[in-house]
Protein backbone atom coordinates (compact mmCIF):
# COMPACT_ATOMS: atom_id res chain seq x y z
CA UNK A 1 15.86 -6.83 83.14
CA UNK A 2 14.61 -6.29 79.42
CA UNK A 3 16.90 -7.77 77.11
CA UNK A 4 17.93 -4.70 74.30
CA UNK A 5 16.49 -6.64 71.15
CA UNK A 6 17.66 -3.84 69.22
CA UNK A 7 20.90 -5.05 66.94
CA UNK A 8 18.85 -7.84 66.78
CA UNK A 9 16.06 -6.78 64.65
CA UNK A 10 18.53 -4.20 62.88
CA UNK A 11 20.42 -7.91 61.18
CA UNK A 12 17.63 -9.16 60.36
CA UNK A 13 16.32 -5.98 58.46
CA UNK A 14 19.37 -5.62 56.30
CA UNK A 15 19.76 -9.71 55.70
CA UNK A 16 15.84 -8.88 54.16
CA UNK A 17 16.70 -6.09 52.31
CA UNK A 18 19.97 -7.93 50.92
CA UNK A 19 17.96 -10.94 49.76
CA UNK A 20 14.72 -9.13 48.03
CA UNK A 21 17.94 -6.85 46.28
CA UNK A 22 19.71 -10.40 45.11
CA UNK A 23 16.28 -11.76 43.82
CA UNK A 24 14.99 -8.58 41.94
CA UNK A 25 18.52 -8.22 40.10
CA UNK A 26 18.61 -11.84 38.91
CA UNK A 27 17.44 -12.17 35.43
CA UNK A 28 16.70 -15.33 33.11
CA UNK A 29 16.02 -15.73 29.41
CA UNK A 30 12.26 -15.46 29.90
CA UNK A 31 11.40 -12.16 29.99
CA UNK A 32 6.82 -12.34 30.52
CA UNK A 33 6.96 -8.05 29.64
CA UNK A 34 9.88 -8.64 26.75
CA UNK A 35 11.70 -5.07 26.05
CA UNK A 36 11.36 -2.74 29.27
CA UNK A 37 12.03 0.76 27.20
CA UNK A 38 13.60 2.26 24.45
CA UNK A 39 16.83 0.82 24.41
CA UNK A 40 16.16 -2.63 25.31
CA UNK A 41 15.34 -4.77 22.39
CA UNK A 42 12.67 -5.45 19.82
CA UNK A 43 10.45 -8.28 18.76
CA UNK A 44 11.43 -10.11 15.90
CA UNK A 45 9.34 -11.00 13.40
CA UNK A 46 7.98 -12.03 9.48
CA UNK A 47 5.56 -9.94 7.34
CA UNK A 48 4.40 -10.88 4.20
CA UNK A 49 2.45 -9.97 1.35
CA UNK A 50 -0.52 -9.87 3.02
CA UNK A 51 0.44 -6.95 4.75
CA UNK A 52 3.40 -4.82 2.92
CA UNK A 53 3.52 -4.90 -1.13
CA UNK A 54 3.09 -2.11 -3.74
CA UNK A 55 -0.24 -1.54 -5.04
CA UNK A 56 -1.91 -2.76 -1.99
CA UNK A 57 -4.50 -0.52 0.46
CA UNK A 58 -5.00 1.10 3.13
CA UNK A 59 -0.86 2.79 1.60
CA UNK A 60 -0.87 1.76 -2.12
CA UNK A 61 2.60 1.80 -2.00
CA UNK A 62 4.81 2.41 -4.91
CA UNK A 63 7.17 -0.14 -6.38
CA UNK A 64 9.96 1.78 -5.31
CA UNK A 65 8.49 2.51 -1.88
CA UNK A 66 8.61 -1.15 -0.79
CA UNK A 67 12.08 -1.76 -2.87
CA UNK A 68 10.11 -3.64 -4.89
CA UNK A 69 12.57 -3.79 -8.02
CA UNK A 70 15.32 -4.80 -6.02
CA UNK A 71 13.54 -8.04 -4.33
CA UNK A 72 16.00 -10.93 -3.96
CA UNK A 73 16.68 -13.64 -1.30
CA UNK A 74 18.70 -12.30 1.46
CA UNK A 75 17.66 -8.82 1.24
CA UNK A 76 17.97 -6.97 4.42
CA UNK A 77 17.79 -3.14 3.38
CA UNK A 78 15.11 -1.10 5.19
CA UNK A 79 11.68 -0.59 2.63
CA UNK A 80 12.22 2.66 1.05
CA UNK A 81 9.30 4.42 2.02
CA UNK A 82 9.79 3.25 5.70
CA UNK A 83 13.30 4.80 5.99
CA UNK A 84 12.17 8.10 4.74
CA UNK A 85 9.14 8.65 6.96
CA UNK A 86 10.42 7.68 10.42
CA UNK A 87 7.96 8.86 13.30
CA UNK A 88 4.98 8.95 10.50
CA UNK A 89 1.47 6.82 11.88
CA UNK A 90 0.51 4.34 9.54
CA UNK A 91 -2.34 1.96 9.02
CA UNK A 92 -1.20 -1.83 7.60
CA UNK A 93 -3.65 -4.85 7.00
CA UNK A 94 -2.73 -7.94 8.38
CA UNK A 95 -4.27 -10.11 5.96
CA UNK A 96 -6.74 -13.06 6.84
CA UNK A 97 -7.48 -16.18 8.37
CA UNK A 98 -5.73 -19.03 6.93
CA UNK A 99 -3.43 -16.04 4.84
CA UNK A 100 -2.39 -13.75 7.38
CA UNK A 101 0.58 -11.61 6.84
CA UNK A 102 2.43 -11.17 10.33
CA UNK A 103 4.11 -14.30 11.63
CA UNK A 104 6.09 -14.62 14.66
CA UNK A 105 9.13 -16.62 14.98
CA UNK A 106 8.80 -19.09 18.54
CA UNK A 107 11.45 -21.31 17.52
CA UNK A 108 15.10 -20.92 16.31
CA UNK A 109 16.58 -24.08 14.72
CA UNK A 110 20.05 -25.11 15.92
CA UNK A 111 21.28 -25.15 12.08
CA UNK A 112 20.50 -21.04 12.39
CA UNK A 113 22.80 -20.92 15.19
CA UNK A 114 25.71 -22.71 13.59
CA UNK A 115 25.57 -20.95 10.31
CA UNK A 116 27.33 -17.70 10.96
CA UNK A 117 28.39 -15.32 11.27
CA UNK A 118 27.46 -14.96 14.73
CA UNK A 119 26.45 -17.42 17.48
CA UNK A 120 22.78 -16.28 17.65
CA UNK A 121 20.63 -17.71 15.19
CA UNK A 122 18.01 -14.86 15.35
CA UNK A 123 20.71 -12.50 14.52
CA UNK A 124 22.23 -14.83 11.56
CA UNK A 125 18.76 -15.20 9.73
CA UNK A 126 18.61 -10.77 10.36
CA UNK A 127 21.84 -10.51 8.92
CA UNK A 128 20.96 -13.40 6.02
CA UNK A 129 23.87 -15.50 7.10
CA UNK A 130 25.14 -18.87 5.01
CA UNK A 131 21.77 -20.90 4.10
CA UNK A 132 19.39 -17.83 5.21
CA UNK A 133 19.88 -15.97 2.15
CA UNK A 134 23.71 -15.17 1.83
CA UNK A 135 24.91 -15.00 -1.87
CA UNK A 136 28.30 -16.49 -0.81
CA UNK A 137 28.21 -19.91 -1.22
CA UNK A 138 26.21 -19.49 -4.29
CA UNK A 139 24.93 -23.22 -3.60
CA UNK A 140 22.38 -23.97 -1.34
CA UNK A 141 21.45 -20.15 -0.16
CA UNK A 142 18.20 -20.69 1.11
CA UNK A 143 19.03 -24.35 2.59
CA UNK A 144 18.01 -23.37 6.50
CA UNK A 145 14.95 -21.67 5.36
CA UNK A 146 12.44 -24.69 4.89
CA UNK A 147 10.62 -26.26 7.51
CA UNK A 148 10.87 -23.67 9.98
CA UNK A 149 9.07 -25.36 13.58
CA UNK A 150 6.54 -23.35 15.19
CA UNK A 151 6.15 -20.07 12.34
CA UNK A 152 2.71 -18.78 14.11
CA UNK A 153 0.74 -16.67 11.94
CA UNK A 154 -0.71 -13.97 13.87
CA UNK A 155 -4.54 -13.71 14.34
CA UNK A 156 -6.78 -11.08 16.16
CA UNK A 157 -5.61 -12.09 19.78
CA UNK A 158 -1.71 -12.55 19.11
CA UNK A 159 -1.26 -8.80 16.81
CA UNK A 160 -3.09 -7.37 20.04
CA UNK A 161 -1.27 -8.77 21.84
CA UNK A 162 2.12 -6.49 20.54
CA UNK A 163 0.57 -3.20 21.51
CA UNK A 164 3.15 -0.74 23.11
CA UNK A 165 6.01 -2.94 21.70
CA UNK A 166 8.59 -2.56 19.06
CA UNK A 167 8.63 -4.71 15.94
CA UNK A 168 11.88 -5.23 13.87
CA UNK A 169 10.32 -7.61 10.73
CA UNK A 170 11.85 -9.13 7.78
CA UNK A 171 9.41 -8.47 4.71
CA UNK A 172 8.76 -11.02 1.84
CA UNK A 173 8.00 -10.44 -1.87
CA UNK A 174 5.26 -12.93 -1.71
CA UNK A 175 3.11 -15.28 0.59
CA UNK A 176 5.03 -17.78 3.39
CA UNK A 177 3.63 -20.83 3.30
CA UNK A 178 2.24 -22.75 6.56
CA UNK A 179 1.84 -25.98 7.36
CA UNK A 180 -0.45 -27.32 10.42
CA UNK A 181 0.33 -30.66 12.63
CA UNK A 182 3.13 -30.11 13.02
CA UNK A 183 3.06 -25.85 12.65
CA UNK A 184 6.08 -25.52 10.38
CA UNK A 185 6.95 -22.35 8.08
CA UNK A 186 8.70 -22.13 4.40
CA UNK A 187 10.79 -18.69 4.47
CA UNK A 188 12.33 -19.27 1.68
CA UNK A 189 11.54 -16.71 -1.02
CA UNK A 190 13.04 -13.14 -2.08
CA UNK A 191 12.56 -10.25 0.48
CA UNK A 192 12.03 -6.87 0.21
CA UNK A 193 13.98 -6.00 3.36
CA UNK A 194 13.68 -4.79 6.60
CA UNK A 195 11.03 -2.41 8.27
CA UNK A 196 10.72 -1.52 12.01
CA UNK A 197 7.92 0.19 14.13
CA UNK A 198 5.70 0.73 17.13
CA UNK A 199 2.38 -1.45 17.60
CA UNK A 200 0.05 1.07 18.63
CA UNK A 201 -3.55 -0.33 17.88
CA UNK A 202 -5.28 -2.90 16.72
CA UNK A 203 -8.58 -2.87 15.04
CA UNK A 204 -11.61 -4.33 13.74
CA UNK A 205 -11.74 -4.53 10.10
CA UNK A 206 -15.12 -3.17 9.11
CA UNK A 207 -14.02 -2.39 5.18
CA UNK A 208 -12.67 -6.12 4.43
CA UNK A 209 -14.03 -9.50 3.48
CA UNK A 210 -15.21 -11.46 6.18
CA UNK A 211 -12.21 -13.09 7.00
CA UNK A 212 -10.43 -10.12 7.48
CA UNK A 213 -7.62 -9.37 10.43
CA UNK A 214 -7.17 -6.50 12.37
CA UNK A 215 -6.49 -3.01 10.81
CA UNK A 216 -2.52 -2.21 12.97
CA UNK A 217 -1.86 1.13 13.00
CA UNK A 218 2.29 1.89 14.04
CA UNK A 219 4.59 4.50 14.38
CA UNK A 220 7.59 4.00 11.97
CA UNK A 221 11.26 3.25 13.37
CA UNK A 222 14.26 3.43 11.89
CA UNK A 223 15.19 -0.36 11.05
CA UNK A 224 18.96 0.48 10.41
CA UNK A 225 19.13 2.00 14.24
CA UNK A 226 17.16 -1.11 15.54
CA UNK A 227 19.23 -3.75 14.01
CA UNK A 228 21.85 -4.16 16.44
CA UNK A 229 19.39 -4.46 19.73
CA UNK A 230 18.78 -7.63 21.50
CA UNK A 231 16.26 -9.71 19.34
CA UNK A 232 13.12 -11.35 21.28
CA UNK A 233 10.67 -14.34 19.89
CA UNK A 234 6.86 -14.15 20.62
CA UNK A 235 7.34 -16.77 23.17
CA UNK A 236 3.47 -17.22 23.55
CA UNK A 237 2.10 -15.83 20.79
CA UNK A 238 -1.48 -17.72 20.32
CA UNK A 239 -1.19 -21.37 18.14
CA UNK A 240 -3.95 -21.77 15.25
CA UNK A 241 -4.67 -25.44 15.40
CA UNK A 242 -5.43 -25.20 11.50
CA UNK A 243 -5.84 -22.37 8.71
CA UNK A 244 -9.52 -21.87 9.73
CA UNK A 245 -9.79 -22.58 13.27
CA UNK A 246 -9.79 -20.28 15.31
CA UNK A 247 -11.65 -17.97 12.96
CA UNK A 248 -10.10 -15.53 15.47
CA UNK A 249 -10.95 -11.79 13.98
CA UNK A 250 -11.66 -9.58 16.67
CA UNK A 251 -9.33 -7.85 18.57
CA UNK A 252 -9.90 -8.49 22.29
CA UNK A 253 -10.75 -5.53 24.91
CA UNK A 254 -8.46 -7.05 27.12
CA UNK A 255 -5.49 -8.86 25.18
CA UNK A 256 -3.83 -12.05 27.29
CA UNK A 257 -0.69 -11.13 28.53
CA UNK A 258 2.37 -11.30 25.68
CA UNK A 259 5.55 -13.20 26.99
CA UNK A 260 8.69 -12.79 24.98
CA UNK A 261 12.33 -14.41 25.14
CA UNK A 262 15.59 -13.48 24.35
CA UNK A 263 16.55 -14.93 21.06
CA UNK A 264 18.72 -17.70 20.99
């Protein structure tokens, strides 16, 4: 007589289903797509200069529009101009080679994470914690902010890389200084604040020297809604191996795939 295999096959369905359930809940700190939506998080990173300053095309923006006359270390007030034209599309330059203007933060040093206030140091040098910019101590406030490890400036491939994604950047007054083998970063320096936005494109500059980076057009956030989301590093974001090579200008048709962690 046929043996009723049945029940059989019915325990081993549901033991499959219960183990591809238990693997596609598990999560990690590496996170290859970064922020899944909306609500999830936003890429941290440095602009400079290069990018965001009065005077400056494709915006010319005003003093005042950049907070320009209130630039000191440890500012962290969103840019003026950016806090009063949320949802507006925007072109920014991104610099050149060997002076680019976005930079993305790979490494956090353990000295961010035991400053304070909190115990993420992503979210300390945000909030301009003790040594990152904090007027109280008076003494020592940009300490933490020299010799940063791994401070990639951001060439062709690695801003194309940020389409679709949501930036949350901490803007300087002036240039940040890189130095190759070892990459390492200076952020000290005053700031202008905070901005926040949507990558939406990357272009071809066709109205610049020859040197010049892509042409980034966003969508503007609000940085004071964004500030309290779950902070992600440009885990791969593409390594210059010095300020000339790679003399890396045009924005791929197919970027490389970005891969983003959660901030430690």
């Amino acid at each position: 007589m046929k043996k009723n295999t049945l029940p059989l096959l019915w325990q081993w369905s549901i033991a499959l289903i219960l183990l591809l359930a238990t693997v596609a809940c598990q999560t990690t700190d590496d996170d290859p797509q970064g922020p899944s939506d909306d609500t999830d998080g936003v890429i941290l990173l440095v602009i400079d200069e290069e990018s965001i300053d009065n005077g400056n095309p494709p915006n010319n923006f005003s003093d005042r529009d950049v907070n320009d006359q209130l630039a000191e270390v440890g500012l962290r007030l969103p840019l003026r101009y950016f806090q009063e034209n949320v949802g507006k599309t925007i072109d920014l330059f991104t610099g050149q080679v060997g002076d680019e203007g976005w930079y993305a933060l790979k490494t956090i040093p353990n000295s961010w994470i035991n400053a304070g206030p909190t115990n993420n140091g992503a979210r300390n040098f945000l909030l301009a914690g003790p040594g990152l910019g904090a007027k109280v101590p008076d003494d020592d406030r940009e300490v933490l902010l020299d010799k940063i490890p791994n401070l990639t400036p951001l060439r062709a491939t690695g801003l194309s890389m940020l389409i679709g994604k949501t930036v949350l950047a901490v803007v300087y007054d002036s240039d940040i200084s890189i130095n190759y083998s070892p990459l390492q970063g200076n952020l000290q320096g005053a700031n202008l604040g905070i901005v926040a936005f949507d990558v939406l494109e990357a272009a071809e500059r066709r109205d610049g020297s020859s040197s010049s980076l892509p042409r980034m057009r966003i969508r503007i956030r609000d940085a004071s809604n964004l500030t309290e989301r779950a902070l992600y590093l440009f885990a791969n974001a593409p390594t210059p191996q010095s300020s000339s090579e790679p003399f890396d200008i045009v924005p791929p048709a197919t970027p490389p795939t970005a891969s983003f962690t959660l901030a430690p």
